[in-house]
N, C-alpha and C. Protein backbone atom coordinates (compact mmCIF):
# COMPACT_ATOMS: atom_id res chain seq x y z
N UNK A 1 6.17 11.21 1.83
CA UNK A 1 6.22 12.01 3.04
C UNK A 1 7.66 12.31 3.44
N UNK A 2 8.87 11.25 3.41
CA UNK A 2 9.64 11.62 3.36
C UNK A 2 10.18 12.48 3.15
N UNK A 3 9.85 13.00 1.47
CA UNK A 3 10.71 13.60 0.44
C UNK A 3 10.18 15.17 0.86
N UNK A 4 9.09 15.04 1.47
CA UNK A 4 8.66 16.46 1.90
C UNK A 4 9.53 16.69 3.12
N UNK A 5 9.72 16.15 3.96
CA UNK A 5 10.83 16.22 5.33
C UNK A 5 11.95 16.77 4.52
N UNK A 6 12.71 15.83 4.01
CA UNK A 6 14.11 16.05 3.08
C UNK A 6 14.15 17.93 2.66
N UNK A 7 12.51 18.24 1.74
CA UNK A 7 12.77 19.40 1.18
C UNK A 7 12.69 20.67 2.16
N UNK A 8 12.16 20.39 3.01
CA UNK A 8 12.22 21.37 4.62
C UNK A 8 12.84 21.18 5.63
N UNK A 9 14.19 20.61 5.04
CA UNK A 9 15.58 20.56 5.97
C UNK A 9 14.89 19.95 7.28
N UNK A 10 14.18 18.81 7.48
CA UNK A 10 13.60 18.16 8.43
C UNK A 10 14.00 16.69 8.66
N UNK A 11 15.46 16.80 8.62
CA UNK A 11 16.36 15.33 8.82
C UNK A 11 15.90 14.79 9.86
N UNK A 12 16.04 15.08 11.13
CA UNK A 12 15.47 14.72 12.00
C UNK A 12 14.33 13.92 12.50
N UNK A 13 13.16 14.69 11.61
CA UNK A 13 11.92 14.06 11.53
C UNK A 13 11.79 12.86 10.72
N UNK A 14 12.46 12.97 9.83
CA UNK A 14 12.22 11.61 8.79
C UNK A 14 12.60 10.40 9.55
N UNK A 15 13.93 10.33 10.09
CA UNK A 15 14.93 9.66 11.18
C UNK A 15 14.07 9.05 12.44
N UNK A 16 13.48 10.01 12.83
CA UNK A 16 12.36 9.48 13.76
C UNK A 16 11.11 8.34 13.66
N UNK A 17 10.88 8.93 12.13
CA UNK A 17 9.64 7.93 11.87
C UNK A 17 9.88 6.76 11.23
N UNK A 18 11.26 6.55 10.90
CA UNK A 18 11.83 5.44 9.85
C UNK A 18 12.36 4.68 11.66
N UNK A 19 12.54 4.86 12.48
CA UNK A 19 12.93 4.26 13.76
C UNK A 19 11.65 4.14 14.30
N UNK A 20 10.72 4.65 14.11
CA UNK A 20 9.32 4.71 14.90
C UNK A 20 8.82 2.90 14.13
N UNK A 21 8.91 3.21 12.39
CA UNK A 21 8.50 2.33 11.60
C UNK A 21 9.31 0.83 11.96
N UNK A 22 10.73 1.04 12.08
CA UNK A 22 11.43 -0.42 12.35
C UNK A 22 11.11 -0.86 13.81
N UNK A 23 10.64 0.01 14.82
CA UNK A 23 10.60 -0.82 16.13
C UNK A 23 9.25 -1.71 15.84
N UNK A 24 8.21 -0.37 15.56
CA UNK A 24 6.55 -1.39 15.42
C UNK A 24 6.35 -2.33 14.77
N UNK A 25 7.26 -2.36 13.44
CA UNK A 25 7.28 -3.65 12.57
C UNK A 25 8.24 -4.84 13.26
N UNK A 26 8.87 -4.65 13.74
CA UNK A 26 9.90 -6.03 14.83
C UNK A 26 8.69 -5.93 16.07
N UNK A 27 8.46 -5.18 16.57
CA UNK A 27 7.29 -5.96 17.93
C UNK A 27 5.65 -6.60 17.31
N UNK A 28 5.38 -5.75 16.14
CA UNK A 28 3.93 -6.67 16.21
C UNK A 28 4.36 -8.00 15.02
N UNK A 29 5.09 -7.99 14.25
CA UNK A 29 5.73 -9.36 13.71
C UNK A 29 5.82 -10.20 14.97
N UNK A 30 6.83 -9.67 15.99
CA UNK A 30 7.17 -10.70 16.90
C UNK A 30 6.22 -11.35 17.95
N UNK A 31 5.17 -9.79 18.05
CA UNK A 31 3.60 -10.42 18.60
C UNK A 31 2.65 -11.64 17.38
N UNK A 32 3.15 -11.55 16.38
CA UNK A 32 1.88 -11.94 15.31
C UNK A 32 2.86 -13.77 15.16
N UNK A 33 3.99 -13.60 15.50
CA UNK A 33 5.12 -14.92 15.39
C UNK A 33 4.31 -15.59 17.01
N UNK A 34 4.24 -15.11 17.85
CA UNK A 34 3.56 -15.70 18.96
C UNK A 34 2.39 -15.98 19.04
N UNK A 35 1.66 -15.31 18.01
CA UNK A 35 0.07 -15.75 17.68
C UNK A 35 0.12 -16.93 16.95
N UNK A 36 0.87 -17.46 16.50
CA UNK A 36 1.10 -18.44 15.33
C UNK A 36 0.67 -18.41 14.41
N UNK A 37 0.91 -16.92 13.77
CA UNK A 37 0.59 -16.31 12.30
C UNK A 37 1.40 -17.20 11.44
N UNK A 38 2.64 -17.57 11.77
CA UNK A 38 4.13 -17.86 10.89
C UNK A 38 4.01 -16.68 9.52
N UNK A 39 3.99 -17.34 8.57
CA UNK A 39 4.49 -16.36 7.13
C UNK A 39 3.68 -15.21 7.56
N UNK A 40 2.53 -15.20 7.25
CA UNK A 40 1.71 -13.58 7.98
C UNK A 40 2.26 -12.62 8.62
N UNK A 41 2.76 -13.30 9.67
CA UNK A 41 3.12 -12.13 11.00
C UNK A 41 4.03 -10.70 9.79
N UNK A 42 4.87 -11.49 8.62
CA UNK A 42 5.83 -10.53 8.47
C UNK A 42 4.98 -9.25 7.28
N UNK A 43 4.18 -9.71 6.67
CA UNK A 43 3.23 -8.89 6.26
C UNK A 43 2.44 -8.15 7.37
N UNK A 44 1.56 -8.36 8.25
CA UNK A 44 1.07 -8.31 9.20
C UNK A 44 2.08 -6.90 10.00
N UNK A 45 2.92 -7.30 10.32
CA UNK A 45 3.91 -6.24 10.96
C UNK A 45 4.47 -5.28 10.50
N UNK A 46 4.75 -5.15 8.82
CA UNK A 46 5.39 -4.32 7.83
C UNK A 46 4.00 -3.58 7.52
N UNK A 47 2.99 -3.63 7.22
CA UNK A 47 1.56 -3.39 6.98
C UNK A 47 1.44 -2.62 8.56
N UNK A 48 0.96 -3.10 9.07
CA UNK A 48 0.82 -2.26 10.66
C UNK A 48 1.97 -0.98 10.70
N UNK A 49 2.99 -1.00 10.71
CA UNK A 49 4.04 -0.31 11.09
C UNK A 49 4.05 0.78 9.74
N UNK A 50 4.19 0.35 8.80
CA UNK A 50 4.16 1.32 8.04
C UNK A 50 2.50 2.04 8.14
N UNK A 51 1.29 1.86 8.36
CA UNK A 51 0.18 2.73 8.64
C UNK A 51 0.57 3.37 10.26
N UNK A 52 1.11 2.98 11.26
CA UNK A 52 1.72 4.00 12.19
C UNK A 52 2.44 5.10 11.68
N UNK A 53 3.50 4.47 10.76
CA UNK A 53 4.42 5.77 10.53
C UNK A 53 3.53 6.69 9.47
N UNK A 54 3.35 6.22 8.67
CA UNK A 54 2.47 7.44 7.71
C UNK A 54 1.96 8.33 8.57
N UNK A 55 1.03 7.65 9.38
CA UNK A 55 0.16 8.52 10.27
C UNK A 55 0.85 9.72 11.19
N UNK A 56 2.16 9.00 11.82
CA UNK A 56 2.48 9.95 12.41
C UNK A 56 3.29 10.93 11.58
N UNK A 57 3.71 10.73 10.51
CA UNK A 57 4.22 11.61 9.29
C UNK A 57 3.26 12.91 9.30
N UNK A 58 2.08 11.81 9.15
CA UNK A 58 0.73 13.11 8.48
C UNK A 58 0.80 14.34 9.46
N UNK A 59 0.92 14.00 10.67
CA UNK A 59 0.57 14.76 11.52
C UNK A 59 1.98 15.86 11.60
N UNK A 60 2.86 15.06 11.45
CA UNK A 60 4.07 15.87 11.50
C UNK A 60 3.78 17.05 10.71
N UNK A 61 3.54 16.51 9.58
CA UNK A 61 2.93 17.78 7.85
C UNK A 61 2.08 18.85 8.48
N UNK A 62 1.16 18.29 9.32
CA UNK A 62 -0.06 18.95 9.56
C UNK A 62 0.84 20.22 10.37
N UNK A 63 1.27 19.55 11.28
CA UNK A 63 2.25 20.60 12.06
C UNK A 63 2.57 22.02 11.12
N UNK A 64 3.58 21.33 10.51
CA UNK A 64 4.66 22.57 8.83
C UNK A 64 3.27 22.75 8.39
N UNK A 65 2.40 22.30 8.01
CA UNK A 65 1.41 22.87 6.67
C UNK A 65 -0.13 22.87 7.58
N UNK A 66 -0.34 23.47 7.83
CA UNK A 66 -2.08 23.23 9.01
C UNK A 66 -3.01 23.44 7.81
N UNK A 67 -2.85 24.48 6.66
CA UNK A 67 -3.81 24.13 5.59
C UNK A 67 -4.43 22.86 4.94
N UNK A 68 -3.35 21.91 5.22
CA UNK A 68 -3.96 20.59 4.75
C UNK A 68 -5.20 20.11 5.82
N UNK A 69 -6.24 19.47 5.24
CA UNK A 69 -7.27 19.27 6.05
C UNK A 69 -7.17 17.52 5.49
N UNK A 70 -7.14 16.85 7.07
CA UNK A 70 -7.46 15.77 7.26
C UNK A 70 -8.63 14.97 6.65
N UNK A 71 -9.81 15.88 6.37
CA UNK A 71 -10.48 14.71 5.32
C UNK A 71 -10.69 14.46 4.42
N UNK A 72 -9.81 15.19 3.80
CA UNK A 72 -9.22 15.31 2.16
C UNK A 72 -8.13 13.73 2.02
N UNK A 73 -7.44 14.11 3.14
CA UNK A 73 -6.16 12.92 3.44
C UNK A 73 -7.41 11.54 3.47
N UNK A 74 -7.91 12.11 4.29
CA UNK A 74 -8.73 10.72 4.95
C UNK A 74 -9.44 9.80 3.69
N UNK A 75 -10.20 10.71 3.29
CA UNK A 75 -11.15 10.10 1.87
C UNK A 75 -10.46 9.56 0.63
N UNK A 76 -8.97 9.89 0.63
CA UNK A 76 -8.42 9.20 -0.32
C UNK A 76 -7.65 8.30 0.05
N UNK A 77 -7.17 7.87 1.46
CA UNK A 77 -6.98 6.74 1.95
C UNK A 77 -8.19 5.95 1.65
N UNK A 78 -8.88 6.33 1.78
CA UNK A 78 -10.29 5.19 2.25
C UNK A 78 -10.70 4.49 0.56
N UNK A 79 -10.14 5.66 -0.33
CA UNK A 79 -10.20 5.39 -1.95
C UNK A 79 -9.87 3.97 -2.27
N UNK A 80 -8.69 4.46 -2.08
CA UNK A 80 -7.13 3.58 -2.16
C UNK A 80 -7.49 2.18 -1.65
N UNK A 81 -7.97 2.05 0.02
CA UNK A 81 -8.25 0.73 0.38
C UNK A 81 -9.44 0.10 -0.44
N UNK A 82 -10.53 1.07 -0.45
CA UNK A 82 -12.10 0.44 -1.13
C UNK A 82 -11.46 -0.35 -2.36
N UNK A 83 -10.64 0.41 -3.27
CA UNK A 83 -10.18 -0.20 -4.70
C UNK A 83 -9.64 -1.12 -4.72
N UNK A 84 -8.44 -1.66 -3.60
CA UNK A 84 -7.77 -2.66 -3.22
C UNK A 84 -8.81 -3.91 -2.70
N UNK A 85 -10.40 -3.80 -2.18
CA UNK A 85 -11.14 -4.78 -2.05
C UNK A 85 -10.94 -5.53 -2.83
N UNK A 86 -10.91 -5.44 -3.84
CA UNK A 86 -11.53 -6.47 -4.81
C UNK A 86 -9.73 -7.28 -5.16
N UNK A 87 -8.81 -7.16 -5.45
CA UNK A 87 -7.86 -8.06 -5.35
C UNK A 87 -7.96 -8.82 -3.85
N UNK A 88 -8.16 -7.94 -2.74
CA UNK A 88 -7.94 -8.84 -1.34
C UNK A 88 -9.37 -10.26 -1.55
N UNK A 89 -10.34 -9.85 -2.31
CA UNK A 89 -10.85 -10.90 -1.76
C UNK A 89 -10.94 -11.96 -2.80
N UNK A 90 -9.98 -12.04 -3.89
CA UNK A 90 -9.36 -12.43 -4.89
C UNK A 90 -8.34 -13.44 -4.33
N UNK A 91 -7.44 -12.61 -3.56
CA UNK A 91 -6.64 -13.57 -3.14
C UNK A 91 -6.74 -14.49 -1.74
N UNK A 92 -7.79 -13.90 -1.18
CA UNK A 92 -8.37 -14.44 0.49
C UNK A 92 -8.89 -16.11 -0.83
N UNK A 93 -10.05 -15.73 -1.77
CA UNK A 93 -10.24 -16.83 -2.69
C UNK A 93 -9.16 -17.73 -2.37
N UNK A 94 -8.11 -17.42 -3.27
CA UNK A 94 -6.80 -18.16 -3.81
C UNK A 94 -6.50 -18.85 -2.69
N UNK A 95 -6.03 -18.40 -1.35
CA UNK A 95 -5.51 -19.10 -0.21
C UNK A 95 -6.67 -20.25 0.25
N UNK A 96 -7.89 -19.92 0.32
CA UNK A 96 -8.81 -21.01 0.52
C UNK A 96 -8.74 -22.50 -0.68
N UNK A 97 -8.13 -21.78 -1.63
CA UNK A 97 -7.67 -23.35 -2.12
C UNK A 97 -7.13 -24.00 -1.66
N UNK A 98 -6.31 -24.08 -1.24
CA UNK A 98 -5.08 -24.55 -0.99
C UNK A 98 -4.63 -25.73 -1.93
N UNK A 99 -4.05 -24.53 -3.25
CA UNK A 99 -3.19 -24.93 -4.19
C UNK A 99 -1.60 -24.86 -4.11
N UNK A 100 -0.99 -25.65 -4.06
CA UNK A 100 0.56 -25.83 -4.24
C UNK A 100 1.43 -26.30 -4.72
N UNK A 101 0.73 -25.68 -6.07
CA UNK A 101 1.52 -25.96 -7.21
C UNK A 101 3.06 -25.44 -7.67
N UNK A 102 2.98 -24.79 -6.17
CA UNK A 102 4.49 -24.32 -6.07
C UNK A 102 5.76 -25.30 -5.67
N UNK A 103 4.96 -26.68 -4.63
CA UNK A 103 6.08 -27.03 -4.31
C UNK A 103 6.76 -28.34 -5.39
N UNK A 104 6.00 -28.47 -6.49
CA UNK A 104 7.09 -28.88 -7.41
C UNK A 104 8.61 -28.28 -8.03
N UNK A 105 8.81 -27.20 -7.37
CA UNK A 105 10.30 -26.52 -7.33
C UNK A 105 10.00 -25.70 -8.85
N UNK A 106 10.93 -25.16 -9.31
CA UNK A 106 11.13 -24.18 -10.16
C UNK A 106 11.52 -25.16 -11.64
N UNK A 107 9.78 -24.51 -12.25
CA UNK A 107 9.13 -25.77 -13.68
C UNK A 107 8.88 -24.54 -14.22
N UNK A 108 9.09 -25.00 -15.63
CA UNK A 108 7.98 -23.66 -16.61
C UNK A 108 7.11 -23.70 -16.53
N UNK A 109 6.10 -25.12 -16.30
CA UNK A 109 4.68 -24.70 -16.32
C UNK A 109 4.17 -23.61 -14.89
N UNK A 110 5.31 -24.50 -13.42
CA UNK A 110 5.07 -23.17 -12.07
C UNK A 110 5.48 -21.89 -12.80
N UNK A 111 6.37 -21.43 -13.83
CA UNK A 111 6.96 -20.03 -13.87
C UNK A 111 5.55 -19.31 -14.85
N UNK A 112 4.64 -20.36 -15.19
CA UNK A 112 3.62 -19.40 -16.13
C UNK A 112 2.32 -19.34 -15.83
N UNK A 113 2.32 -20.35 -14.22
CA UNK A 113 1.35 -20.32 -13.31
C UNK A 113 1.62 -18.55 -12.50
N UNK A 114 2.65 -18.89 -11.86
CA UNK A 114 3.27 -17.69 -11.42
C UNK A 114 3.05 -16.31 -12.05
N UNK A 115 3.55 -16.52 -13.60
CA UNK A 115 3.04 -14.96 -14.13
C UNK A 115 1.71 -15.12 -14.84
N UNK A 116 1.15 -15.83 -14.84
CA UNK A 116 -0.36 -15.83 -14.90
C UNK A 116 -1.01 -15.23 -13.72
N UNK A 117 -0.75 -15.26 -12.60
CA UNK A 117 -1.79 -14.73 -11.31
C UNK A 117 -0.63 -13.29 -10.82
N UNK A 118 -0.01 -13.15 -11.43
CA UNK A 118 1.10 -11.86 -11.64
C UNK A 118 -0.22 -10.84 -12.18
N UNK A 119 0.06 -11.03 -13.35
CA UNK A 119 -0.94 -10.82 -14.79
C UNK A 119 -2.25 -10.40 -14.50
N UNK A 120 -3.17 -11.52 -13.69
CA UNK A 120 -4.40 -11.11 -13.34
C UNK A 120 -4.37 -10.16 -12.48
N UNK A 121 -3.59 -10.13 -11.59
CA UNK A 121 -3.44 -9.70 -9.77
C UNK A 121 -3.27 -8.19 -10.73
N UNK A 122 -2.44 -8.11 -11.30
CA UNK A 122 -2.09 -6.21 -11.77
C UNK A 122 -3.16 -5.74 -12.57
N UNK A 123 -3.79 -6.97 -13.27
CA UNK A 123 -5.27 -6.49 -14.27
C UNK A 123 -6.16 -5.70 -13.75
N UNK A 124 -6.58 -6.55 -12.18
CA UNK A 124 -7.32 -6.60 -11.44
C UNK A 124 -7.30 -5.15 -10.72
N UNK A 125 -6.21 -4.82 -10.05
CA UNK A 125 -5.57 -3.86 -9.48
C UNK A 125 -6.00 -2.65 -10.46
N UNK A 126 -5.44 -2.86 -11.86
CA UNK A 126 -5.57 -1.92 -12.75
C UNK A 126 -7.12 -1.44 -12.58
N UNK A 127 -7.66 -2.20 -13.16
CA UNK A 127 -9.14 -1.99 -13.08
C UNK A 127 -9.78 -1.24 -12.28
N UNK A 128 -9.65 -1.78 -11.26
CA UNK A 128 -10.29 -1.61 -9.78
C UNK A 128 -9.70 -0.34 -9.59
N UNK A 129 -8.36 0.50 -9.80
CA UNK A 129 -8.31 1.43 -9.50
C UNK A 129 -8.86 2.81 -10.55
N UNK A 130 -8.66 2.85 -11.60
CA UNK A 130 -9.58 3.08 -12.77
C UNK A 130 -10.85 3.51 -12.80
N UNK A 131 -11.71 2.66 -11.57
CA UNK A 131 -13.29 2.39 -11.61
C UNK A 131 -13.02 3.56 -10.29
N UNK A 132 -12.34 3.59 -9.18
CA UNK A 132 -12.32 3.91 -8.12
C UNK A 132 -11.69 5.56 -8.37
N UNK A 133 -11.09 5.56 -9.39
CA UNK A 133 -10.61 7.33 -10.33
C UNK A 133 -9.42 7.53 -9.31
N UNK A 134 -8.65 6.61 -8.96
CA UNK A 134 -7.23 6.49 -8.38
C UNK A 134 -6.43 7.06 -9.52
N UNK A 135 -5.76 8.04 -9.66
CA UNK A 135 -5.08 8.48 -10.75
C UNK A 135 -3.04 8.33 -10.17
N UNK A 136 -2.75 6.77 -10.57
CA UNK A 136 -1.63 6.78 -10.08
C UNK A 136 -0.92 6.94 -11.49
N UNK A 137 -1.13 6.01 -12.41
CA UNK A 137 -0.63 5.73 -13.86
C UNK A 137 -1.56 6.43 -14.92
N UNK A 138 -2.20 7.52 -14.97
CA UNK A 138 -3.04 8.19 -15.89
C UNK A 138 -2.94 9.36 -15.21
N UNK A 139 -2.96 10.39 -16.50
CA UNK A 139 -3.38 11.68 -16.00
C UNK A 139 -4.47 11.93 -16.17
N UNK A 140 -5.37 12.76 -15.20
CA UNK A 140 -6.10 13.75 -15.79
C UNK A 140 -6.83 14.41 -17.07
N UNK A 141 -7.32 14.05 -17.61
CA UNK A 141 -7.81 14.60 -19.28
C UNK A 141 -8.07 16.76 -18.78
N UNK A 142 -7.42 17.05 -19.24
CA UNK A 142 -7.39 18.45 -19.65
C UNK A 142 -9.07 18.98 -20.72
N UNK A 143 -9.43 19.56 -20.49
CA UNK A 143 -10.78 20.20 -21.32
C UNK A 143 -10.17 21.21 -21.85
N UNK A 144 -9.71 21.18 -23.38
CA UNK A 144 -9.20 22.03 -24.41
C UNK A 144 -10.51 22.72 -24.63
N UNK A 145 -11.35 21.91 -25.10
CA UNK A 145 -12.30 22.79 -25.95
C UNK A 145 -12.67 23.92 -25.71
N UNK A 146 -12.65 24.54 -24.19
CA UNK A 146 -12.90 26.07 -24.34
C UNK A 146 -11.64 26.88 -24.62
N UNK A 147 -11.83 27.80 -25.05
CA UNK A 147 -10.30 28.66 -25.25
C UNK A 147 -10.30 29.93 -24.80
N UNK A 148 -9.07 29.90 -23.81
CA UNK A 148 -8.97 30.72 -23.14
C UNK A 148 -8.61 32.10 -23.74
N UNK A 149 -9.37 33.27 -24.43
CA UNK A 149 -8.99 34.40 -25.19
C UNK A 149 -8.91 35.46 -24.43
């Protein structure tokens, strides 16, 4: 969204929402630090703040471009999250262990624990987006077979 501001001499606007993005992410962190989220809050607040700013991005676009229709935007947000289910409740799993095999400090067997759930976590991701026809890392297949004469 940025890079679309940038290409329509729209300095201004970008500036706005990157200040819009750092205030909401320092107040609901600092609300989610008073909830006694601790580590959370900072996901929690970077996650929140950045879905404010997109949003108000979108709308900015909508402004410059009114052809874009919102539930085009909408339905492939909603893609994007549905596909992401299946790692979140992967790792909601993982935290209900409560494994910490981390705090033996920095071991090869932690560094191949580590890229072992690296490994799955992107498999997983992979997959799931694949199944969901998220086309971030694949193109499109082209239909040669008719020919255009």
């Amino acid at each position: 969204n940025q890079r679309f501001f940038y290409s329509i001499h729209k300095f201004k606007l970008t500036i706005f929402t990157v200040l819009i993005f750092s205030i909401t992410d320092i107040l609901i962190t600092i609300l989610c630090i008073n909830l006694d989220l601790d580590i959370a809050s900072l996901g929690i607040g970077s996650s929140s703040a950045f879905l404010i700013a997109v949003s108000i991005q979108f709308f900015l676009i909508k402004k410059e471009l009114p052809e874009i229709e919102f539930k085009h935007f909408l339905y492939n947000v909603l893609r994007i999250l549905f596909a992401n289910i299946p790692l979140a409740i992967v790792l909601l799993i993982y935290t209900f262990t409560k494994s910490n095999w981390f705090s033996d400090g920095s071991t090869l067997i932690n560094f191949i624990i580590l890229t072992g759930i690296g490994i799955l976590s992107i498999c997983l991701l992979l997959v799931s987006y694949r199944l969901c026809k998220i086309d971030f890392l694949y193109k499109k297949r082209v239909n040669f077979s008719k020919s255009t004469r």
